[in-house]
C-alpha atoms as a PDB file:
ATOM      1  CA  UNK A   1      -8.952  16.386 -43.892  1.00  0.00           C
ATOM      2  CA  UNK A   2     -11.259  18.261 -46.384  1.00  0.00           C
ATOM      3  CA  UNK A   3     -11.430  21.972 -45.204  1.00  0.00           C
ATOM      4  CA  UNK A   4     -14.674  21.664 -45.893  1.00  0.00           C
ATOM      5  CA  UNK A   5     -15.585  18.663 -44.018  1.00  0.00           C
ATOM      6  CA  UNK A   6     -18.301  19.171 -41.626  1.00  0.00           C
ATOM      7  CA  UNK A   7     -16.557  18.954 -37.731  1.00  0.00           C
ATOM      8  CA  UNK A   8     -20.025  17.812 -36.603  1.00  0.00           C
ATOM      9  CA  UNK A   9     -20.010  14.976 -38.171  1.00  0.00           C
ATOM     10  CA  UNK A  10     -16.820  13.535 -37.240  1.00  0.00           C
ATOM     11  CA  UNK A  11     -16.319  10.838 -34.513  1.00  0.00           C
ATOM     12  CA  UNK A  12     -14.243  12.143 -31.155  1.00  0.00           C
ATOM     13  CA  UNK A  13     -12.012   9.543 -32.166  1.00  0.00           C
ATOM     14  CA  UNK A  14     -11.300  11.060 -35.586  1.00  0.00           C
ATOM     15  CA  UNK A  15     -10.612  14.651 -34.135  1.00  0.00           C
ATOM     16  CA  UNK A  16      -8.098  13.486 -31.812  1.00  0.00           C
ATOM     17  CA  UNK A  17      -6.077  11.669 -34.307  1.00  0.00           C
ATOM     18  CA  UNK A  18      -6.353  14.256 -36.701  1.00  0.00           C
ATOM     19  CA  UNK A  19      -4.906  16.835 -34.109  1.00  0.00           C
ATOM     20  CA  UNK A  20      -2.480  14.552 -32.943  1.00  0.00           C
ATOM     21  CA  UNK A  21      -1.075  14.334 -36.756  1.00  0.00           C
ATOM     22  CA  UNK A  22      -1.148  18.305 -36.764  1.00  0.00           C
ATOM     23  CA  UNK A  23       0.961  18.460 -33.344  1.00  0.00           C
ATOM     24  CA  UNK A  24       3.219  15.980 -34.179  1.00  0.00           C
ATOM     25  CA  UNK A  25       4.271  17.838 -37.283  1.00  0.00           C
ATOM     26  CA  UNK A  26       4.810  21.189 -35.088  1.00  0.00           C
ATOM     27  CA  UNK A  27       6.772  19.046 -33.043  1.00  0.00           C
ATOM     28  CA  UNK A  28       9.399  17.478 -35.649  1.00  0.00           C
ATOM     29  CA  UNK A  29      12.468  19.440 -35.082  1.00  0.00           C
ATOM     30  CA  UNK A  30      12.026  18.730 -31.117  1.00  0.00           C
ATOM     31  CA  UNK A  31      14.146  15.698 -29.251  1.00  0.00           C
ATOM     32  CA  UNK A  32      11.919  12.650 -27.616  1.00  0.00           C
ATOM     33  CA  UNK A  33      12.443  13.996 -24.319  1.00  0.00           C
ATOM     34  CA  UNK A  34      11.150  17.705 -25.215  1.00  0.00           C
ATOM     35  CA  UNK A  35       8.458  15.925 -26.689  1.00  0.00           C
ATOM     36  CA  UNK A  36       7.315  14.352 -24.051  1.00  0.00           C
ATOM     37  CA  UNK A  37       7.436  16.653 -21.684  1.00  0.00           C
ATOM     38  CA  UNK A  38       5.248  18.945 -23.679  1.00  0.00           C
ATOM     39  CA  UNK A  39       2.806  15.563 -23.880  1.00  0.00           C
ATOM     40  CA  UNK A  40       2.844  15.711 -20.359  1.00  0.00           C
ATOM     41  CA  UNK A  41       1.666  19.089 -19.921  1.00  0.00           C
ATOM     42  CA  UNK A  42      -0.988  18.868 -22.510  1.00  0.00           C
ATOM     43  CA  UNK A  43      -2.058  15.587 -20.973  1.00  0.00           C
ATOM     44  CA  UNK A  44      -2.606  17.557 -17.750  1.00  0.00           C
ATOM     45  CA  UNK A  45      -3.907  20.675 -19.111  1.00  0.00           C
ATOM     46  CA  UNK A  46      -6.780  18.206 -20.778  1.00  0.00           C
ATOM     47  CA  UNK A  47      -7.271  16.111 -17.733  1.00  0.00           C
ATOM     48  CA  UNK A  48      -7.907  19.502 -15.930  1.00  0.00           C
ATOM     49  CA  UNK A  49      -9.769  20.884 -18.416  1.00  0.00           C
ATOM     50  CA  UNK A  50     -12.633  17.291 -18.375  1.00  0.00           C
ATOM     51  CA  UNK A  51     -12.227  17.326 -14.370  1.00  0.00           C
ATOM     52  CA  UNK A  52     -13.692  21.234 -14.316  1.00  0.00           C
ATOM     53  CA  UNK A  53     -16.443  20.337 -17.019  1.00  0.00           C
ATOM     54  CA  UNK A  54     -17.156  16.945 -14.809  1.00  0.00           C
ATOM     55  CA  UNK A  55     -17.386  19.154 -11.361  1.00  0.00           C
ATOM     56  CA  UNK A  56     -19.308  21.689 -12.748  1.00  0.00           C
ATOM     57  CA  UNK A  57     -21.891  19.140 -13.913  1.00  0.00           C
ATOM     58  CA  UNK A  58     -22.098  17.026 -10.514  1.00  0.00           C
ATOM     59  CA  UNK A  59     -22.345  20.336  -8.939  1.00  0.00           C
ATOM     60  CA  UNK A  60     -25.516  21.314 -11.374  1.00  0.00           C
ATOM     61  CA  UNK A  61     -27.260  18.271 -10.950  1.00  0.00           C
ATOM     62  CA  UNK A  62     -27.497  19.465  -6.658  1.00  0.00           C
ATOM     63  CA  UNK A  63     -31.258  20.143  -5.361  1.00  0.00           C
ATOM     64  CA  UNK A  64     -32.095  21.896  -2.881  1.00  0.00           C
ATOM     65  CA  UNK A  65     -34.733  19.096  -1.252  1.00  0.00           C
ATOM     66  CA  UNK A  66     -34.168  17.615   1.694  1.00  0.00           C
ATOM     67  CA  UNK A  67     -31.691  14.865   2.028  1.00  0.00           C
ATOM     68  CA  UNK A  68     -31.376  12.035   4.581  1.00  0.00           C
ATOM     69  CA  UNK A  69     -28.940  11.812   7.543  1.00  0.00           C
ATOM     70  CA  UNK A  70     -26.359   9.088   6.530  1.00  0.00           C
ATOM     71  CA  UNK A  71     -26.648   8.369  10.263  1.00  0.00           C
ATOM     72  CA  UNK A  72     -30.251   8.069  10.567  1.00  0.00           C
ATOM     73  CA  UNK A  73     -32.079   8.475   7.905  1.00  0.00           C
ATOM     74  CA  UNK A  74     -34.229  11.714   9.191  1.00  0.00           C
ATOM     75  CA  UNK A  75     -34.801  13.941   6.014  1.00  0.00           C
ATOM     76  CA  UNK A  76     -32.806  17.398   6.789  1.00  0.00           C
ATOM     77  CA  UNK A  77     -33.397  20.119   4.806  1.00  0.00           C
ATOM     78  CA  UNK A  78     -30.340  22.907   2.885  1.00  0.00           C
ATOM     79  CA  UNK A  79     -28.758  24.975   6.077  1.00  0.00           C
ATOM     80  CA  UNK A  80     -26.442  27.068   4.359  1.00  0.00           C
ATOM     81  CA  UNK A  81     -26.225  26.726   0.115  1.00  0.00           C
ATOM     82  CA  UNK A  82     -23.201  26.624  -2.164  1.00  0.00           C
ATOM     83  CA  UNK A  83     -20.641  26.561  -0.207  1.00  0.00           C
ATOM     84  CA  UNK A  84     -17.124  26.861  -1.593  1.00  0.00           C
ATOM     85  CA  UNK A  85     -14.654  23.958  -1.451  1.00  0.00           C
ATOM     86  CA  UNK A  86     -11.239  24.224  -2.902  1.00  0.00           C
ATOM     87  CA  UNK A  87      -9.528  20.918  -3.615  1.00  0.00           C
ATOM     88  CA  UNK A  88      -6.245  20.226  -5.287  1.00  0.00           C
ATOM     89  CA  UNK A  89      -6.109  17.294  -8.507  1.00  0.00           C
ATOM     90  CA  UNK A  90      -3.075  15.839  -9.317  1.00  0.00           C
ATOM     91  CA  UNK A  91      -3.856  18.235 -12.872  1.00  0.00           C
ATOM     92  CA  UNK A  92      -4.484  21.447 -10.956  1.00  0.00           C
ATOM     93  CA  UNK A  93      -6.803  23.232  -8.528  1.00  0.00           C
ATOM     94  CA  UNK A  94     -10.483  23.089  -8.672  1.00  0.00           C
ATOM     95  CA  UNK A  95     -13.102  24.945  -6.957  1.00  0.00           C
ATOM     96  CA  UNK A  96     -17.161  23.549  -6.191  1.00  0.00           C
ATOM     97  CA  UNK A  97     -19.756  24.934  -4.534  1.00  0.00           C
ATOM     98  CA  UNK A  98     -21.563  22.535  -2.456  1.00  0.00           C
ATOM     99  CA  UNK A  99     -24.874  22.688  -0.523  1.00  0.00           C
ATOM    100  CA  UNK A 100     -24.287  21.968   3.477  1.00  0.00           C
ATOM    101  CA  UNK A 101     -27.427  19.735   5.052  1.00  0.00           C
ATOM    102  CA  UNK A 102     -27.609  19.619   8.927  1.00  0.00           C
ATOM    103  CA  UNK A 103     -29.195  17.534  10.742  1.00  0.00           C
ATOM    104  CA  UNK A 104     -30.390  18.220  14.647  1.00  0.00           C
ATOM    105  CA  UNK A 105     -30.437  14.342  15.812  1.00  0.00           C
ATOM    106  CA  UNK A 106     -27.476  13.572  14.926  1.00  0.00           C
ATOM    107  CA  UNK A 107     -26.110  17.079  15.630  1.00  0.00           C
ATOM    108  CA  UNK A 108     -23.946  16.718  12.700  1.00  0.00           C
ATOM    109  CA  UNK A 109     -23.636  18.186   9.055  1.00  0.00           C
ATOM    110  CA  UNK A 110     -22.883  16.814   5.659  1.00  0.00           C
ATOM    111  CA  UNK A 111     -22.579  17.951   1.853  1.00  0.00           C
ATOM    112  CA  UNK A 112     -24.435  15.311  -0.056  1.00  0.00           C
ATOM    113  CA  UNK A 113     -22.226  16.045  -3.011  1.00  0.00           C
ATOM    114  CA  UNK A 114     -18.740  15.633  -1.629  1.00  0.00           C
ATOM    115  CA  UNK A 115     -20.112  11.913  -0.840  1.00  0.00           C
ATOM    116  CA  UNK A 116     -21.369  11.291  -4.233  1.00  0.00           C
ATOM    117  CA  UNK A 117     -18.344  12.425  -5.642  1.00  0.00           C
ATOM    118  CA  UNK A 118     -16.296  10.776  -2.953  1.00  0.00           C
ATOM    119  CA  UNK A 119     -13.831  13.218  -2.004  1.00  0.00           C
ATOM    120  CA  UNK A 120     -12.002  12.868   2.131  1.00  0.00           C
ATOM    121  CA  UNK A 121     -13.878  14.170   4.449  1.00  0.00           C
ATOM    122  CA  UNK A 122     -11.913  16.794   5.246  1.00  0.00           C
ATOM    123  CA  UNK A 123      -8.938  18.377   3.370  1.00  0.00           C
ATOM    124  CA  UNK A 124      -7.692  20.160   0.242  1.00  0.00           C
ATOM    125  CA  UNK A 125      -6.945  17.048  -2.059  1.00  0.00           C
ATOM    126  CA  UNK A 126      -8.752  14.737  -3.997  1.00  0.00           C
ATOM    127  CA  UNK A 127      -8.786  11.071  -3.150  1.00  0.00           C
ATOM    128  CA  UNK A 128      -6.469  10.053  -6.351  1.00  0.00           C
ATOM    129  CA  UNK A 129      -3.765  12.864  -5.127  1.00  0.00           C
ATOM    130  CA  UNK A 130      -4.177  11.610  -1.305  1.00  0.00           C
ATOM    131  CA  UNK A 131      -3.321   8.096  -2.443  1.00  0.00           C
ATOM    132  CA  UNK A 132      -0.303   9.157  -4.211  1.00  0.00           C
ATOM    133  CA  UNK A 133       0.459  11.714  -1.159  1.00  0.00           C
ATOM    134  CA  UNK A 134       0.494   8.678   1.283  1.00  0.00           C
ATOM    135  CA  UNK A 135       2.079   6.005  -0.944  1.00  0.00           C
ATOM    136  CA  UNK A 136       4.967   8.701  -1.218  1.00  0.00           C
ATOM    137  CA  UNK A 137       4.801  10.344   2.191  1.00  0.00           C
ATOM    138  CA  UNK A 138       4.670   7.170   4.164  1.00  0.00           C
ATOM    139  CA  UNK A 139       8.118   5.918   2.683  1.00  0.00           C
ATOM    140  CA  UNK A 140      10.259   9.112   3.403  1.00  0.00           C
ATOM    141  CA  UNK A 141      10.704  12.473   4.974  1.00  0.00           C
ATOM    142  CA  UNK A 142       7.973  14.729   3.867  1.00  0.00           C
ATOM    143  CA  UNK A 143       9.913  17.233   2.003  1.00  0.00           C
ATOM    144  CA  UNK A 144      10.982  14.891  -0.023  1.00  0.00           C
ATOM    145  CA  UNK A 145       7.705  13.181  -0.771  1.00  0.00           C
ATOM    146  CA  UNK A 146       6.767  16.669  -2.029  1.00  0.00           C
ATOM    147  CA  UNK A 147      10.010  16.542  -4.236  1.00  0.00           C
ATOM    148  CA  UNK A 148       9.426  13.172  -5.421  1.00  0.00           C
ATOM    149  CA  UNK A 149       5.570  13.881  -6.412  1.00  0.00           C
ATOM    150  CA  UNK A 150       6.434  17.334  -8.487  1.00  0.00           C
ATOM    151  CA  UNK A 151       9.200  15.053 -10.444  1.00  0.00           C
ATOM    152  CA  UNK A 152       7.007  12.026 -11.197  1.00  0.00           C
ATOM    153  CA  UNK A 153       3.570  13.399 -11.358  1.00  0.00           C
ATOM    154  CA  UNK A 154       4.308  17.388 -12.023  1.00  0.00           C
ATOM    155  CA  UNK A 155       2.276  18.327  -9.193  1.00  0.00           C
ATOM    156  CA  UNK A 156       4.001  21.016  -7.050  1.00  0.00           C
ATOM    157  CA  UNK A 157       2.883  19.995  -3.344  1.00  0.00           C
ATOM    158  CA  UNK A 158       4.698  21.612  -0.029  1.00  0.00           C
ATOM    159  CA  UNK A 159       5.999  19.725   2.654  1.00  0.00           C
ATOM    160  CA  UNK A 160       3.349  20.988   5.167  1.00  0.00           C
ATOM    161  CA  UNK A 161       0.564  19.365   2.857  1.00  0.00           C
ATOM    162  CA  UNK A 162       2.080  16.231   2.886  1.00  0.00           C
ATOM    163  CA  UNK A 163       2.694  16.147   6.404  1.00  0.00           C
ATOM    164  CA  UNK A 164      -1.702  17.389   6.887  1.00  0.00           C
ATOM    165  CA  UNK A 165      -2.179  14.436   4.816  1.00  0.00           C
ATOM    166  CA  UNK A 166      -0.382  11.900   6.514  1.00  0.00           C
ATOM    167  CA  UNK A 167      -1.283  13.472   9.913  1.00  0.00           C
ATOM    168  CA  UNK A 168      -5.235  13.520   8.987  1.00  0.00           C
ATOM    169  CA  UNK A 169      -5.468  10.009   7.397  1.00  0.00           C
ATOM    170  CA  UNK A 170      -3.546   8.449  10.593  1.00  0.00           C
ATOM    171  CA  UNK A 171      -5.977   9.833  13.002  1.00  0.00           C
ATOM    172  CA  UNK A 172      -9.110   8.722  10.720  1.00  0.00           C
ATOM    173  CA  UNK A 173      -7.383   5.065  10.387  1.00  0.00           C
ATOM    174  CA  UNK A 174      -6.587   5.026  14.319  1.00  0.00           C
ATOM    175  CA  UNK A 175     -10.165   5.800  15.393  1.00  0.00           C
ATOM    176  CA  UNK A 176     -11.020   2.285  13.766  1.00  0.00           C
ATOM    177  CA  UNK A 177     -10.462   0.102  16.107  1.00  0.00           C
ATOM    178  CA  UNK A 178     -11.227  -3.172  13.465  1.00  0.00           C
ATOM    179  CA  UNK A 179      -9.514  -1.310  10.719  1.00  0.00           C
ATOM    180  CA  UNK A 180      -7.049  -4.309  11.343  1.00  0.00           C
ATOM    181  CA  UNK A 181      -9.707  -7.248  10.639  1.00  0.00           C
ATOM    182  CA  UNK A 182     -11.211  -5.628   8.062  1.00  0.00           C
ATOM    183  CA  UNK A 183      -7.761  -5.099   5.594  1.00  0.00           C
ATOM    184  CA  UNK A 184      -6.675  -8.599   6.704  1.00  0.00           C
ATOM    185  CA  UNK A 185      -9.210 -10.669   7.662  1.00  0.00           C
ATOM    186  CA  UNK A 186      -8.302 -14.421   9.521  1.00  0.00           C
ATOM    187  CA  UNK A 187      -7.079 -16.976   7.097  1.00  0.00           C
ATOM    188  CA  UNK A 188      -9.696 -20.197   6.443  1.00  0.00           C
ATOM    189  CA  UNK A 189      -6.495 -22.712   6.515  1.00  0.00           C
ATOM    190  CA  UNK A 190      -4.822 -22.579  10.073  1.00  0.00           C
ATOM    191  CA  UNK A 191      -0.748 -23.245   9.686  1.00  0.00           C
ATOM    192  CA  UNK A 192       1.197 -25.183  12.417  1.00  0.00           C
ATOM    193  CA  UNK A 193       2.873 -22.454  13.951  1.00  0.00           C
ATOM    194  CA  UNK A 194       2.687 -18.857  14.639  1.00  0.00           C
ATOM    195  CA  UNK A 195       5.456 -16.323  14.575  1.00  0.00           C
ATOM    196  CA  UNK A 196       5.539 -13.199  16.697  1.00  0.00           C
ATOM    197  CA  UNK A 197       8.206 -10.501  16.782  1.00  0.00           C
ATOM    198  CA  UNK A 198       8.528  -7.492  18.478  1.00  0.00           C
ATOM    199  CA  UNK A 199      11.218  -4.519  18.524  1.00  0.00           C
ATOM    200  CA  UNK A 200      11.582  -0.711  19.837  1.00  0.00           C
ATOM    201  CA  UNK A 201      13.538   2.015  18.983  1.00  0.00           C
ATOM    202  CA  UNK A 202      14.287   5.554  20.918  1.00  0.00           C
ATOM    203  CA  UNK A 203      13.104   9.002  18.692  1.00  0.00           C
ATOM    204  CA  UNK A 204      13.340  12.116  18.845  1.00  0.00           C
ATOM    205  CA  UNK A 205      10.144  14.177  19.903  1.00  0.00           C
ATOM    206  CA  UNK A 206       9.261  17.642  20.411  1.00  0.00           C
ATOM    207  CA  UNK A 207       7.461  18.173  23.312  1.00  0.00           C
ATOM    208  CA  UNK A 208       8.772  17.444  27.205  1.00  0.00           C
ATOM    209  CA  UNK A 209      10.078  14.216  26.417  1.00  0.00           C
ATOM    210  CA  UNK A 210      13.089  14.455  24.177  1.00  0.00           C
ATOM    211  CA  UNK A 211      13.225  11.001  23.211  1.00  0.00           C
ATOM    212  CA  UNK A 212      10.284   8.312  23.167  1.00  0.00           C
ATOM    213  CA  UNK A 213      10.389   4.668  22.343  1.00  0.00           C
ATOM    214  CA  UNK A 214       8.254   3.232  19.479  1.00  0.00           C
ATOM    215  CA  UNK A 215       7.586  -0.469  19.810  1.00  0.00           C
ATOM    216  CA  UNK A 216       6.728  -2.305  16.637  1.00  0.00           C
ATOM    217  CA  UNK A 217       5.286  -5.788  16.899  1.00  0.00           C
ATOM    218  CA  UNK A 218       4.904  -8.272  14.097  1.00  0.00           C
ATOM    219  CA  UNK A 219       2.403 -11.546  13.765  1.00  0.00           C
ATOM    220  CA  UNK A 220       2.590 -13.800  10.675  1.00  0.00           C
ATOM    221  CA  UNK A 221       1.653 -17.253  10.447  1.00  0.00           C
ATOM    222  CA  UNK A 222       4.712 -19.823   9.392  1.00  0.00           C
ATOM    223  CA  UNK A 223       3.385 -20.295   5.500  1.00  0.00           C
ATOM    224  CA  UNK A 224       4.190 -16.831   4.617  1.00  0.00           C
ATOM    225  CA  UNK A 225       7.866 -17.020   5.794  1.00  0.00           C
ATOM    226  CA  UNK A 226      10.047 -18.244   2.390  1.00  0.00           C
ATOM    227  CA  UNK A 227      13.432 -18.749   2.165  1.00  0.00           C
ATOM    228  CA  UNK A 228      15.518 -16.282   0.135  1.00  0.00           C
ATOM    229  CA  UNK A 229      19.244 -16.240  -0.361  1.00  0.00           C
ATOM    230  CA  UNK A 230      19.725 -18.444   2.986  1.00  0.00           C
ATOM    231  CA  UNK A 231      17.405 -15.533   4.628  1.00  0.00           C
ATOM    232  CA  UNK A 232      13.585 -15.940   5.706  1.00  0.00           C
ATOM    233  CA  UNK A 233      11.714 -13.422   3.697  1.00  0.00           C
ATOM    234  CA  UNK A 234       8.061 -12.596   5.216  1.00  0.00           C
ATOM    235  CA  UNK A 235       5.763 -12.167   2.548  1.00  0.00           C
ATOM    236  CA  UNK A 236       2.555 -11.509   4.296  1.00  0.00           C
ATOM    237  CA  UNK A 237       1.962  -9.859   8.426  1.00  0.00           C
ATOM    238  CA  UNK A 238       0.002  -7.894  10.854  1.00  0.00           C
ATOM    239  CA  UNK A 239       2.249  -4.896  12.053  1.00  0.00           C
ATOM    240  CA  UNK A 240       0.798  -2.988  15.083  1.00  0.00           C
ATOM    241  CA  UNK A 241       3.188   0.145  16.440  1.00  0.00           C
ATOM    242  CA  UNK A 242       2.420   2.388  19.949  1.00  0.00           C
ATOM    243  CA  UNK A 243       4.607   5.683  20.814  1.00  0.00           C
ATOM    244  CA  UNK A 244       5.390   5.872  24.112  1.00  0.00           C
ATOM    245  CA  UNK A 245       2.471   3.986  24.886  1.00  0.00           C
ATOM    246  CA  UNK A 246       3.386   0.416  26.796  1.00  0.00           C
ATOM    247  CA  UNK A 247      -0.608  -0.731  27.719  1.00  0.00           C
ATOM    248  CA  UNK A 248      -1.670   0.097  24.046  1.00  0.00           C
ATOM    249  CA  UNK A 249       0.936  -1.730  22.153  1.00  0.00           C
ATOM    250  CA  UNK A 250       0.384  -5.025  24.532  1.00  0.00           C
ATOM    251  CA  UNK A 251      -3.270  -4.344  23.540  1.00  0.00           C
ATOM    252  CA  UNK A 252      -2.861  -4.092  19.812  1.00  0.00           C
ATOM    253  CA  UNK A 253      -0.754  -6.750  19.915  1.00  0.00           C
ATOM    254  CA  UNK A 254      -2.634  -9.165  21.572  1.00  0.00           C
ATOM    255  CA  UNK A 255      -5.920  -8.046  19.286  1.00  0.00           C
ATOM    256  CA  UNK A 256      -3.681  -9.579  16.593  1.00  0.00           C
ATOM    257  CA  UNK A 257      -2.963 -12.031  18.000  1.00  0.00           C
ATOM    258  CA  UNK A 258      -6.163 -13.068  18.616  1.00  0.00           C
ATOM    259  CA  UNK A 259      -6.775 -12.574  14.548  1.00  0.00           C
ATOM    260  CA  UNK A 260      -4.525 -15.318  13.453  1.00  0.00           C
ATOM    261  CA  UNK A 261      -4.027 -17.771  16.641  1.00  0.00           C
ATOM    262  CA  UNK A 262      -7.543 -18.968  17.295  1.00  0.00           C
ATOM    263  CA  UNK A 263      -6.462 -22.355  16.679  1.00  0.00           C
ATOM    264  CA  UNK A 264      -3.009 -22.087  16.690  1.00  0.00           C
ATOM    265  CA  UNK A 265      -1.252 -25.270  18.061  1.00  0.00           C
ATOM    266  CA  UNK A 266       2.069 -23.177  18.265  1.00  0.00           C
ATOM    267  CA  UNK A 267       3.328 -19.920  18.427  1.00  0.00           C
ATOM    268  CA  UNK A 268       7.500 -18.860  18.290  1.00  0.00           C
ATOM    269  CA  UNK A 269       8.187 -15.142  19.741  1.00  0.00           C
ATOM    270  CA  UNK A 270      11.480 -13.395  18.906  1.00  0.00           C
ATOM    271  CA  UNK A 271      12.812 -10.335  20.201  1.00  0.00           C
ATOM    272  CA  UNK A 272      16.355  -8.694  20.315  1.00  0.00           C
ATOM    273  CA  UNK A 273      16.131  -7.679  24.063  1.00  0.00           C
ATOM    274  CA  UNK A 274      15.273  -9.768  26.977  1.00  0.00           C
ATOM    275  CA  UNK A 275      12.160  -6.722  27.784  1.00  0.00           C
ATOM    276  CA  UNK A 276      11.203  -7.093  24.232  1.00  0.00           C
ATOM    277  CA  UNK A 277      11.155 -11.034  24.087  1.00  0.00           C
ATOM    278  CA  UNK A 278       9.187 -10.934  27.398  1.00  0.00           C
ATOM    279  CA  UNK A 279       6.492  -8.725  26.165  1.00  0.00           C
ATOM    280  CA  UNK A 280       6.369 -11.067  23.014  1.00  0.00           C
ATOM    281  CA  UNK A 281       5.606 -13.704  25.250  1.00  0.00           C
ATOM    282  CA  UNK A 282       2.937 -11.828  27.326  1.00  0.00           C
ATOM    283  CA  UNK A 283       0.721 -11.537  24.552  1.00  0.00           C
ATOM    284  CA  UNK A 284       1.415 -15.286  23.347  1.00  0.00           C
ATOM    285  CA  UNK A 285       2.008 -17.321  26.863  1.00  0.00           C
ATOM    286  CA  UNK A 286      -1.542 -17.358  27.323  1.00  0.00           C
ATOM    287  CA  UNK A 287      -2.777 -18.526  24.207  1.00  0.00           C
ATOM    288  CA  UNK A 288      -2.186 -21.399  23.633  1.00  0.00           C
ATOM    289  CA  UNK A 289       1.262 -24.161  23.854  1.00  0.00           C
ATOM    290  CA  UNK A 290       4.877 -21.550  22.993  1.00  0.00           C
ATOM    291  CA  UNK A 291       7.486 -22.891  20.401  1.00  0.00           C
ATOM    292  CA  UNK A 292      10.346 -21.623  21.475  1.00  0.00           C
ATOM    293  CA  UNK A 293      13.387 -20.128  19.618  1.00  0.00           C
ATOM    294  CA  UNK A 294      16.463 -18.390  20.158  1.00  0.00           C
ATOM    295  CA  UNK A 295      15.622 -14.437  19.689  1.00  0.00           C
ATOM    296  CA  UNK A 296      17.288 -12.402  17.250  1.00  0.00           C
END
């Protein structure tokens, strides 16, 4: 490029490729993985960099007119202006300043901006770095989640996060009560038979009680049970899961239940105790005609 060449008039696309040419020359006495591991960091160091331009715009486009409830739709003026947020990216930490709208209906407060941008409700992570907190958080012990996150996405996160995380997106997803419907809605074509399982298993707890039993139930309808390697391999269920809690599990289990069996002609229930068959077969018996098998 002409030293002379006027920057201005240069497509984005032309800059970056000619300062990729001018790294990748610093870069030639460096091994691949060196390489790109710096990439990495510059790739986060930039994606930081365009996520603190992007907030700082949202945040200047704010008024300070009145806004309208998302519960009612009353127009409720600014009660308290700019206040502070710090939220963690998966690139790095970023701070906005947010105006708080109340309204006295509703009794209840909002930030307009934290919906447009649509950031959780409530804590320090964006929605991107909650996904990846709960895809890794949900399969393993926390600490290692946090382990597993700073190795594959170079994001140093502590165990306690994780476990706020997990913790406050359980809660918001067991206050739905048709969370269940609405991620797996009834299937149009209605197989011949219905299979329900159910197990348990004692943990330990702190608290008074030591140990607690967790029941796990299981409802799948026959199509989505393929054979693999002289095994039945479910591709597709409804999973519901209760701690300790006996009347809630036979509630969420018959709820869906009630999802897939409609018009069921017949259902098979499987269970490895006796107790555990019998419940199976509480939430089925009175449903419809039972296929019966031996339990597993």
């Amino acid at each position: 490029m002409d030293k002379r060449t006027d920057l201005s008039q240069l497509t984005t696309e032309e800059l970056e490729t000619e300062l990729a040419q001018r790294r990748s020359r610093e870069r030639v006495a460096e091994d691949s993985y060196a390489v790109e591991v710096g990439l990495e960091a510059e790739a986060h160091q930039y994606v930081a960099t365009q996520l603190d331009a992007y907030y700082a715009a949202r945040e200047a486009t704010q008024t300070t007119a009145s806004q309208p409830c998302p519960r009612c739709g009353q127009l409720c003026r600014v009660r308290r202006p700019r206040v502070q947020r710090t939220i963690q990216s998966l690139h790095g930490v970023h701070v906005l300043r947010r105006h708080y709208h109340y309204c006295p209906r509703c009794r209840t407060g909002w930030f307009p901006l934290d919906l447009a941008l649509g950031l959780p409700d409530a804590g320090d992570v964006t929605a991107r770095l909650e996904q990846v907190v709960l895809d890794l958080g949900l399969h393993g012990p926390f600490a290692e989640a946090a382990e597993r996150c700073a190795l594959h996405h170079g994001v140093a996160l502590s165990e306690n996060l994780v476990r706020r995380v997990i913790d406050r997106v359980g809660r918001c997803a067991q206050a739905q009560t048709d969370l269940g419907a609405r991620l797996r809605p009834a299937a149009a074509e209605v197989p011949a038979t219905l299979v329900v399982q159910v197990d348990g298993s004692m943990l330990p707890t702190r608290g008074p009680d030591p140990w607690r039993e967790v029941k796990v139930g299981l409802v799948t309808r026959s199509d989505h049970i393929v054979a693999n390697k002289q095994r039945g391999l479910i591709t597709e269920a409804r999973f519901v899961a209760r701690l300790g809690d006996l009347d809630g599990f036979k509630t969420a289990l018959t709820d869906a239940l009630h999802l897939e069996s409609r018009t069921r002609k017949r259902h098979a229930a499987f269970g490895r105790r006796a107790s555990r068959w019998r419940l199976a077969m509480t939430a089925v018996r009175r449903r419809s005609k039972v296929f019966l098998r031996t339990p597993l």
